[in-house]
PDB file of N, CA and C in Angstrom:
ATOM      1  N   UNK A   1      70.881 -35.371  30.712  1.00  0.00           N
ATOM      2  CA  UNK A   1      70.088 -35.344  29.502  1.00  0.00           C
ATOM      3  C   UNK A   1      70.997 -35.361  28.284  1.00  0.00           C
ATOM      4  N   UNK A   2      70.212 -36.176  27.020  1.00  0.00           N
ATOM      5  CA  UNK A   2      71.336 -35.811  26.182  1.00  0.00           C
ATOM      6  C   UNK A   2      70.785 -34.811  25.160  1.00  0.00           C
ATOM      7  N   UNK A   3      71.497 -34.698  23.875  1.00  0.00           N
ATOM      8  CA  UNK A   3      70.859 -33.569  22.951  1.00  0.00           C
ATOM      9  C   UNK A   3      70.657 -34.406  21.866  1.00  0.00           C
ATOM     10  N   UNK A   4      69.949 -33.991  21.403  1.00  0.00           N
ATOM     11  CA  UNK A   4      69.231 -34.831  19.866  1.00  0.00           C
ATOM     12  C   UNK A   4      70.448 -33.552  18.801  1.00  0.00           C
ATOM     13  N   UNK A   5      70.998 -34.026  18.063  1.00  0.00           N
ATOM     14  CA  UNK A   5      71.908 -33.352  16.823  1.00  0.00           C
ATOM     15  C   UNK A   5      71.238 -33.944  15.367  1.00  0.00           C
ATOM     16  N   UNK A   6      70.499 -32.846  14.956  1.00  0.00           N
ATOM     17  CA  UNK A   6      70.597 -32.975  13.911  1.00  0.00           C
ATOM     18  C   UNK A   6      70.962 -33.443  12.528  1.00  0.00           C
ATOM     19  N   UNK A   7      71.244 -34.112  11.987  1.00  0.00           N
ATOM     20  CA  UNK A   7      71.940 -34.738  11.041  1.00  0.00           C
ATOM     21  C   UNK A   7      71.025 -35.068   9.622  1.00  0.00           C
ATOM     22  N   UNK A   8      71.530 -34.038   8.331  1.00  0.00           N
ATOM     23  CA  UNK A   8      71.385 -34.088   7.213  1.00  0.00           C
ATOM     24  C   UNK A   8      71.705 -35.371   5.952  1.00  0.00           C
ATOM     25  N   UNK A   9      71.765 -36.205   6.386  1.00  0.00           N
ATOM     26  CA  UNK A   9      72.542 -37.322   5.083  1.00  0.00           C
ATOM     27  C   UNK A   9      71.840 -37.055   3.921  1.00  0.00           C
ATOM     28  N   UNK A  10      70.715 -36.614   3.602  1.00  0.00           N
ATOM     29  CA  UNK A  10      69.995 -36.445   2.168  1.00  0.00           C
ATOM     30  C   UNK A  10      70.535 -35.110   1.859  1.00  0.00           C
ATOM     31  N   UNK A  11      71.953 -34.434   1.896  1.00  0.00           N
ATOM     32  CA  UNK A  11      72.062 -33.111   1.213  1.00  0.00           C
ATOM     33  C   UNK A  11      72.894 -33.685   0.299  1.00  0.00           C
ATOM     34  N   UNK A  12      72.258 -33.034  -0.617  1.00  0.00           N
ATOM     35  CA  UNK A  12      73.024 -32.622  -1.478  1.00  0.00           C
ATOM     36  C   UNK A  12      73.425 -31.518  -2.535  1.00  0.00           C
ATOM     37  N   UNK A  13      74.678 -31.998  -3.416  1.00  0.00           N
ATOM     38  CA  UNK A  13      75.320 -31.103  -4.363  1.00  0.00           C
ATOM     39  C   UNK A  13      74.557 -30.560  -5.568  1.00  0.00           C
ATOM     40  N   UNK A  14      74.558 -28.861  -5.928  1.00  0.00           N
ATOM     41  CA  UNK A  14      74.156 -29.185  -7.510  1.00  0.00           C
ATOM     42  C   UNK A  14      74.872 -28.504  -7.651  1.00  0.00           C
ATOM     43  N   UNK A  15      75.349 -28.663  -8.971  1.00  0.00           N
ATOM     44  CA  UNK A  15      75.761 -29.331  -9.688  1.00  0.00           C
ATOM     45  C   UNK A  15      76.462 -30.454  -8.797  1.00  0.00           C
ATOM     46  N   UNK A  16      76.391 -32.105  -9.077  1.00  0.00           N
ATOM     47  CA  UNK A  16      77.293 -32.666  -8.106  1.00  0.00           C
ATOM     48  C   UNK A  16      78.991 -32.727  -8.671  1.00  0.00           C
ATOM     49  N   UNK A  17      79.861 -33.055  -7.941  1.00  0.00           N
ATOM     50  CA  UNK A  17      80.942 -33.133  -8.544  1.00  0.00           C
ATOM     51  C   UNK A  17      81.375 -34.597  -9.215  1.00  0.00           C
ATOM     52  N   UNK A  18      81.449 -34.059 -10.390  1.00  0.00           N
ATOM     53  CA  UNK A  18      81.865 -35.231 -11.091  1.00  0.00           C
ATOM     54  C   UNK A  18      83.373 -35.629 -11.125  1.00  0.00           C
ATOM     55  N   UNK A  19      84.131 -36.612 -10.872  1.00  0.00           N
ATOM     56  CA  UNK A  19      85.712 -37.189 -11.180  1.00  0.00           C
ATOM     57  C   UNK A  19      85.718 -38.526 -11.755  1.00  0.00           C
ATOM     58  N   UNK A  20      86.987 -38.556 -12.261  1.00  0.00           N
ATOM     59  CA  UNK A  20      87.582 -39.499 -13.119  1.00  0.00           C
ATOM     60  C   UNK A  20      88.365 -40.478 -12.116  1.00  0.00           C
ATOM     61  N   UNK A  21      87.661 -41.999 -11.899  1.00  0.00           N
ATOM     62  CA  UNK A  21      88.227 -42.673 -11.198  1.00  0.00           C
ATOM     63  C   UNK A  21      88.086 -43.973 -11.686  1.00  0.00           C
ATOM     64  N   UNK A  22      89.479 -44.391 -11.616  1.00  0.00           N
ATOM     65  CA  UNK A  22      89.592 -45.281 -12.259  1.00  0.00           C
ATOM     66  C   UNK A  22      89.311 -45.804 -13.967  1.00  0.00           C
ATOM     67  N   UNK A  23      89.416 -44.634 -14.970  1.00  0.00           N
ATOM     68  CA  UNK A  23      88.976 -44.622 -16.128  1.00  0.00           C
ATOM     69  C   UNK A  23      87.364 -44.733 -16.038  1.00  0.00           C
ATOM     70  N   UNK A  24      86.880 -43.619 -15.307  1.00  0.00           N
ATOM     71  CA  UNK A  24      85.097 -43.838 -15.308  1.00  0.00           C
ATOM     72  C   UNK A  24      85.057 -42.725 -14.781  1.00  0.00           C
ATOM     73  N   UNK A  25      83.535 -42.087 -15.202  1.00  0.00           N
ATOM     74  CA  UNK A  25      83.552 -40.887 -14.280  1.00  0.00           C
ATOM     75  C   UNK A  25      82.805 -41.402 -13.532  1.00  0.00           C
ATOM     76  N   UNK A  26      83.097 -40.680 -11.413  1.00  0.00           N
ATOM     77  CA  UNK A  26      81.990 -40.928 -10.836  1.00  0.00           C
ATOM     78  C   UNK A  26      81.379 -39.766 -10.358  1.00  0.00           C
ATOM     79  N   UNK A  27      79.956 -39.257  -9.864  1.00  0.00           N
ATOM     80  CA  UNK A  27      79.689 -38.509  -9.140  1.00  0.00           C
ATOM     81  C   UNK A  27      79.463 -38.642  -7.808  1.00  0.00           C
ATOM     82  N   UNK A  28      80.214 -37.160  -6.837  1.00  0.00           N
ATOM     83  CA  UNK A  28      79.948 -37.173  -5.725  1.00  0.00           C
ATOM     84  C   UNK A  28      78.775 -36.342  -5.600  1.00  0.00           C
ATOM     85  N   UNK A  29      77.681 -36.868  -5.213  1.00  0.00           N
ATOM     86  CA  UNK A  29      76.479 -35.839  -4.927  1.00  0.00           C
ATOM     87  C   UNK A  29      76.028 -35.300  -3.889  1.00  0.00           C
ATOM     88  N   UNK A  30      77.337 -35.423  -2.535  1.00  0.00           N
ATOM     89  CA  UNK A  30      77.022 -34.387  -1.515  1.00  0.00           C
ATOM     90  C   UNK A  30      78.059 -34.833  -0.235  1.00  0.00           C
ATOM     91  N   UNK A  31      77.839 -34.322   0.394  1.00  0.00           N
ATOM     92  CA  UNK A  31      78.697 -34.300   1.924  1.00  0.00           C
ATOM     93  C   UNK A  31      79.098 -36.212   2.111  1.00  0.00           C
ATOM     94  N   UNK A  32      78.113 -36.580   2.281  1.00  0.00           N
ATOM     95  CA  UNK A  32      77.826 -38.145   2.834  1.00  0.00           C
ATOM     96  C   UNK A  32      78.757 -38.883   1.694  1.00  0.00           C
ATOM     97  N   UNK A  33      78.642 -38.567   0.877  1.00  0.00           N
ATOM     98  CA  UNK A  33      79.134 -39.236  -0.848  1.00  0.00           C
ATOM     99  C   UNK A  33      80.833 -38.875  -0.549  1.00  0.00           C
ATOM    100  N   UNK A  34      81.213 -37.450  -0.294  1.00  0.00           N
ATOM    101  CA  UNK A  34      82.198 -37.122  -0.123  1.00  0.00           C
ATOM    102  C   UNK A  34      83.074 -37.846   0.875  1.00  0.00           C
ATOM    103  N   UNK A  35      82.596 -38.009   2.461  1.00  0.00           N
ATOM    104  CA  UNK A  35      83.519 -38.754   2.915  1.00  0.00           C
ATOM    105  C   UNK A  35      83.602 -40.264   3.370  1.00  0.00           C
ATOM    106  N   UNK A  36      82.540 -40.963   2.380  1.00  0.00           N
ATOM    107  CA  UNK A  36      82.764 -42.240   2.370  1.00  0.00           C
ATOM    108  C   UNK A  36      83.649 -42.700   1.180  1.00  0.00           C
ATOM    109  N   UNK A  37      83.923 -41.556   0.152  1.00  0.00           N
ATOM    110  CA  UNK A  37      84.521 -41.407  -1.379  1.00  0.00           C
ATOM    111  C   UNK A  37      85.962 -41.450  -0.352  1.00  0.00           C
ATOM    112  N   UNK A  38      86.303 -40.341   0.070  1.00  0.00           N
ATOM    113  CA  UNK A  38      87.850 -40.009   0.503  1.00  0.00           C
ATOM    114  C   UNK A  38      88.495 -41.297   1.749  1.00  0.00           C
ATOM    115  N   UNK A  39      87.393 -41.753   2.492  1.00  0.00           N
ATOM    116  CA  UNK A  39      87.291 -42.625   3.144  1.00  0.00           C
ATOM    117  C   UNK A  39      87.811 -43.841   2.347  1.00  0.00           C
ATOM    118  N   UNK A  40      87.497 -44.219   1.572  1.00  0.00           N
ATOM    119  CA  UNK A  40      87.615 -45.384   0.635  1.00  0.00           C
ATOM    120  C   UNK A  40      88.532 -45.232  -0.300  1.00  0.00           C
ATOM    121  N   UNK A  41      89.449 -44.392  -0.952  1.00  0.00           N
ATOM    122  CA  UNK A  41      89.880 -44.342  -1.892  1.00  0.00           C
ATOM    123  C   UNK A  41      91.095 -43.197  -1.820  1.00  0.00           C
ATOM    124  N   UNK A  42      91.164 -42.353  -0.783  1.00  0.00           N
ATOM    125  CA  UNK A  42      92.527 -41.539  -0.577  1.00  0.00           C
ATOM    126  C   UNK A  42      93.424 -42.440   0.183  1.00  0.00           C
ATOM    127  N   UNK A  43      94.568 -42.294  -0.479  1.00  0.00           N
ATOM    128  CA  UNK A  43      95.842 -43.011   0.145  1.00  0.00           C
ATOM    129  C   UNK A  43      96.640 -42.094   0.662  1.00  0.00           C
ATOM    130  N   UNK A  44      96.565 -40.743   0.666  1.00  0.00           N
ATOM    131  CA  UNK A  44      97.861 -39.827   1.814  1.00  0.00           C
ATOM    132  C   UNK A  44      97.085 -38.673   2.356  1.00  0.00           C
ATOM    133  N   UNK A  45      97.074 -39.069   3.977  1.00  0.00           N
ATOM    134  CA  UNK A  45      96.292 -38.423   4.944  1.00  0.00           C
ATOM    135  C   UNK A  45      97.062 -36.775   4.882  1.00  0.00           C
ATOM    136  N   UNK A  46      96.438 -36.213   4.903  1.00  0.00           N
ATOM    137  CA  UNK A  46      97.255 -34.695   5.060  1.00  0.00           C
ATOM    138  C   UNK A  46      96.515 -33.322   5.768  1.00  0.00           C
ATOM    139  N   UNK A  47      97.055 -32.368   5.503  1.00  0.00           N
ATOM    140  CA  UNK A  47      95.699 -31.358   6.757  1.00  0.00           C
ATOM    141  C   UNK A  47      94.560 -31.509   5.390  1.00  0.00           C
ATOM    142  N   UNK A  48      94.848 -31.274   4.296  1.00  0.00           N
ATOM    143  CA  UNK A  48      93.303 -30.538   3.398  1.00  0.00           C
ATOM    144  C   UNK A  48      92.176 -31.898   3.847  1.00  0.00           C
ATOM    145  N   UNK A  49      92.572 -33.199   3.739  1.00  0.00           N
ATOM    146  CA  UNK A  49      91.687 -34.611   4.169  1.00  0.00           C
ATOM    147  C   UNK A  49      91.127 -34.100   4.938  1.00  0.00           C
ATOM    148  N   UNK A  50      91.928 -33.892   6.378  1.00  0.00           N
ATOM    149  CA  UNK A  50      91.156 -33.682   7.322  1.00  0.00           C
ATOM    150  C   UNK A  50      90.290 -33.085   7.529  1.00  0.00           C
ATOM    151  N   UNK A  51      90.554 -31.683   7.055  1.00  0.00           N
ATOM    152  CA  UNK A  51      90.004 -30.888   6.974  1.00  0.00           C
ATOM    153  C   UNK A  51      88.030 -31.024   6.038  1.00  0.00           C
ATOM    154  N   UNK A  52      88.748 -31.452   5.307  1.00  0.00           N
ATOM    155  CA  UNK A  52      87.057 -31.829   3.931  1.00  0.00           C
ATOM    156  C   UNK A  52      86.434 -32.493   4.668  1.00  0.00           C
ATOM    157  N   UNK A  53      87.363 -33.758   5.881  1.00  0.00           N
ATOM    158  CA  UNK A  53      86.123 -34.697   6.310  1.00  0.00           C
ATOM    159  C   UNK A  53      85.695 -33.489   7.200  1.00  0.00           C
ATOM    160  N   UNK A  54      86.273 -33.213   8.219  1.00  0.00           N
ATOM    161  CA  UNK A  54      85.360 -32.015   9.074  1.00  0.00           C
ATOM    162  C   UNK A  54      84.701 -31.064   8.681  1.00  0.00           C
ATOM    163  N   UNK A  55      84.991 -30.255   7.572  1.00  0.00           N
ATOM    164  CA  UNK A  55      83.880 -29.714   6.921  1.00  0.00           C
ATOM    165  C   UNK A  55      82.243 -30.629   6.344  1.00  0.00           C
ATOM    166  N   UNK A  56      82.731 -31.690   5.668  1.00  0.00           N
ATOM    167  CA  UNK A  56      81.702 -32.170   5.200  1.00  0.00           C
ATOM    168  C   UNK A  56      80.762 -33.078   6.691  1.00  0.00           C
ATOM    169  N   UNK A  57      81.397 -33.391   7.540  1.00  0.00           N
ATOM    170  CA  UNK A  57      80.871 -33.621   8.809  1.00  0.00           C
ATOM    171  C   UNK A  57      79.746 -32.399   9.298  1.00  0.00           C
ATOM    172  N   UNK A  58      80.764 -31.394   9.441  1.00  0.00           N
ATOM    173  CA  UNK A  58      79.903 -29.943  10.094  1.00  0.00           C
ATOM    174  C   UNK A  58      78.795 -29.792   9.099  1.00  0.00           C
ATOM    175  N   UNK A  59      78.718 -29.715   7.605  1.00  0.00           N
ATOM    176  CA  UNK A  59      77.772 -29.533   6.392  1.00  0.00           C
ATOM    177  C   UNK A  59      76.207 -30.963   6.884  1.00  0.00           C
ATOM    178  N   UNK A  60      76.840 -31.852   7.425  1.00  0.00           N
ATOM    179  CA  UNK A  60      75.831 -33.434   6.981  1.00  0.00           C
ATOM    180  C   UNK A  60      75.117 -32.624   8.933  1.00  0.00           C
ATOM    181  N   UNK A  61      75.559 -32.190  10.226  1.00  0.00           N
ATOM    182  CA  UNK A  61      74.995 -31.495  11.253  1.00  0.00           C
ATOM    183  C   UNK A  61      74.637 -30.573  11.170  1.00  0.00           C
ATOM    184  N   UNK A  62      74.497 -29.694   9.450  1.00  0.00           N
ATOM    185  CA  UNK A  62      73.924 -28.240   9.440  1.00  0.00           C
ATOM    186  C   UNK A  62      74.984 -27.130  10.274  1.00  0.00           C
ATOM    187  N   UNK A  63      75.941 -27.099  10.264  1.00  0.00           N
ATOM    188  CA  UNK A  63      77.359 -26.402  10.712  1.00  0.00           C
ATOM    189  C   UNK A  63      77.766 -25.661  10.177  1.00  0.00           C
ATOM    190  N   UNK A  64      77.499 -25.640   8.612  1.00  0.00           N
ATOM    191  CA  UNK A  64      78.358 -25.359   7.753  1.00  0.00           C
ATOM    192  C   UNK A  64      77.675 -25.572   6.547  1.00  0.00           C
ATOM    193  N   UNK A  65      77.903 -25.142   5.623  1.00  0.00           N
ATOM    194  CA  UNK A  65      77.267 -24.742   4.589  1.00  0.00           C
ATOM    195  C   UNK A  65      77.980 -26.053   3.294  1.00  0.00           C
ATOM    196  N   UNK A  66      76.743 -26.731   3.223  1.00  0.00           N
ATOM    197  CA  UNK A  66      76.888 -27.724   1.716  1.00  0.00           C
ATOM    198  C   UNK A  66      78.004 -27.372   0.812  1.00  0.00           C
ATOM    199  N   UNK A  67      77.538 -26.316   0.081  1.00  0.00           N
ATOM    200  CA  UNK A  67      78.529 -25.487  -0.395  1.00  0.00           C
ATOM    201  C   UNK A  67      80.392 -25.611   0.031  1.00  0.00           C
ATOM    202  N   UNK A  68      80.225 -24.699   0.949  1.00  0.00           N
ATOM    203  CA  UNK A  68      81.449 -24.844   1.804  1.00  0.00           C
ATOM    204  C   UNK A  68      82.592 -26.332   1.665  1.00  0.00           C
ATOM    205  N   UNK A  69      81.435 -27.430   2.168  1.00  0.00           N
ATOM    206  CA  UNK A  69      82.078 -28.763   2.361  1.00  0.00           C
ATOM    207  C   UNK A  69      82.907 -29.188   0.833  1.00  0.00           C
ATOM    208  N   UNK A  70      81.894 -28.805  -0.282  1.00  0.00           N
ATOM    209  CA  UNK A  70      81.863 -28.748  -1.564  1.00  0.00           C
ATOM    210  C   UNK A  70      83.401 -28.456  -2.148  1.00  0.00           C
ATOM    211  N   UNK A  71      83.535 -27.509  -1.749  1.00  0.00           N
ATOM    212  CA  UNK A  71      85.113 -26.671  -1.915  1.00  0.00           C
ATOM    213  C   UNK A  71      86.317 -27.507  -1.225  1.00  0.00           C
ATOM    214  N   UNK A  72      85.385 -27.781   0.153  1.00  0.00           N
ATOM    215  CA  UNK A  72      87.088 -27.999   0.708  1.00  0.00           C
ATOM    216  C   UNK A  72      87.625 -29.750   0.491  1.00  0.00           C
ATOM    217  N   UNK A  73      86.308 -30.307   0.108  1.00  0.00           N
ATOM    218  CA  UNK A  73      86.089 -31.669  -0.698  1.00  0.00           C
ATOM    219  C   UNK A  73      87.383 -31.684  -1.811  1.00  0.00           C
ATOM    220  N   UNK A  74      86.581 -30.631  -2.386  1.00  0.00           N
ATOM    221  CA  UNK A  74      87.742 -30.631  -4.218  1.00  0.00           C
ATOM    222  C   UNK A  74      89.177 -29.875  -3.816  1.00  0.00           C
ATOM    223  N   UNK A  75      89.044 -29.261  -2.701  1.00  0.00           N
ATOM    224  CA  UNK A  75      90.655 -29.101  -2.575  1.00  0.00           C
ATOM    225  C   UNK A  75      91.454 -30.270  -1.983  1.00  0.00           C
ATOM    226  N   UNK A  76      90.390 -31.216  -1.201  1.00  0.00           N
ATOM    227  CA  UNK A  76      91.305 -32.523  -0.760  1.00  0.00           C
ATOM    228  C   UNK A  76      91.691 -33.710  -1.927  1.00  0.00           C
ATOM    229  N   UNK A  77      90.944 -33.450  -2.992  1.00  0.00           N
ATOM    230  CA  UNK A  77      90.735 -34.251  -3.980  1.00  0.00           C
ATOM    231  C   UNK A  77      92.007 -33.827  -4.596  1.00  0.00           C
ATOM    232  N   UNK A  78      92.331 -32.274  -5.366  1.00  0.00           N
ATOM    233  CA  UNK A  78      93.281 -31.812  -5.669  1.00  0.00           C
ATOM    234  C   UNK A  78      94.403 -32.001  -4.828  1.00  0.00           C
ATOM    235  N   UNK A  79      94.516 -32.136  -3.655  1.00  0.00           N
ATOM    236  CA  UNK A  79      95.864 -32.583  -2.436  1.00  0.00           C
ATOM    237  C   UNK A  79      96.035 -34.065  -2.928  1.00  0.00           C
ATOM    238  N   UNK A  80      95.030 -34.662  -3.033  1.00  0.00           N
ATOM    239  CA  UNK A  80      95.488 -36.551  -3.246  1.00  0.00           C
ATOM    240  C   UNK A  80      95.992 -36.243  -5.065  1.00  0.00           C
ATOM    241  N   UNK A  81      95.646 -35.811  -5.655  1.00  0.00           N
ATOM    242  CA  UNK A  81      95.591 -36.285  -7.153  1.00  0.00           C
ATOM    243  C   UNK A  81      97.831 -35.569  -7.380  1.00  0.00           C
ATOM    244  N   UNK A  82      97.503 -34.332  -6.117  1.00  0.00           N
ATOM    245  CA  UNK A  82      98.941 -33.655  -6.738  1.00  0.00           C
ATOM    246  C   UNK A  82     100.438 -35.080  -5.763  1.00  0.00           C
ATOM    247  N   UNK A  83      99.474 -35.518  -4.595  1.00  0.00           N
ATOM    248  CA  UNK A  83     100.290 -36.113  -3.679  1.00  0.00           C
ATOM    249  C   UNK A  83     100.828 -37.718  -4.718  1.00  0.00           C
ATOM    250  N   UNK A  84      99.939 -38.049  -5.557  1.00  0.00           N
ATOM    251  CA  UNK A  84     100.046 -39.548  -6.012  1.00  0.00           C
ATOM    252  C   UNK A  84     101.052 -39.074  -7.257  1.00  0.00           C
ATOM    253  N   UNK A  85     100.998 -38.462  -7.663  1.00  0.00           N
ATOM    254  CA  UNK A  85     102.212 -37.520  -8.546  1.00  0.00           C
ATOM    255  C   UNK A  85     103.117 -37.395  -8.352  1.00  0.00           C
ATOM    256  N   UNK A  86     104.052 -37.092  -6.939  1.00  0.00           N
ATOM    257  CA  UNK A  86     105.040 -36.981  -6.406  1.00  0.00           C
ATOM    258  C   UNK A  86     105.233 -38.005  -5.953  1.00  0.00           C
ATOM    259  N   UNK A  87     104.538 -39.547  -5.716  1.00  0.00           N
ATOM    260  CA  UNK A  87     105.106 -40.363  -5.019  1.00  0.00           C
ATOM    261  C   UNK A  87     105.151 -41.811  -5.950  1.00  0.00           C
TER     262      UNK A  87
END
């Protein structure tokens, strides 16, 4: 037998997070937004990446708390923005 899993794609952020990309602001408005954003547009894989996508994974299966994903999102964001700085 298999198991039916749950899966949230309509969650989202409030306030969503807003960033500056590419001289524009964009908003991320939730889990789903988040790792098709980091997916598409981070250039240096590191643990915090990983980490945001698996959080925001566990958040979009109800695992983990929206919130939660939220945080560890903007700390991967803060890992790429400090990593493109140094390189």
């Amino acid at each position: 037998m298999s198991n039916i899993v749950p899966v949230l794609f309509g969650a989202r952020w409030y306030p969503p997070v807003n960033i500056l990309d590419k001289k524009r602001v964009r908003q991320i408005r939730g889990p789903a937004e988040a790792v098709h954003y980091m997916r598409a547009n981070f250039k240096f894989a590191g643990p915090a990446l990983s980490r945001a996508v698996s959080v925001c994974f566990a958040a979009l299966r109800l695992e983990a708390e929206s919130d939660t994903a939220k945080m560890f999102f903007l700390a991967a964001y803060e890992s790429e923005i400090q990593a493109r700085k140094s390189h």
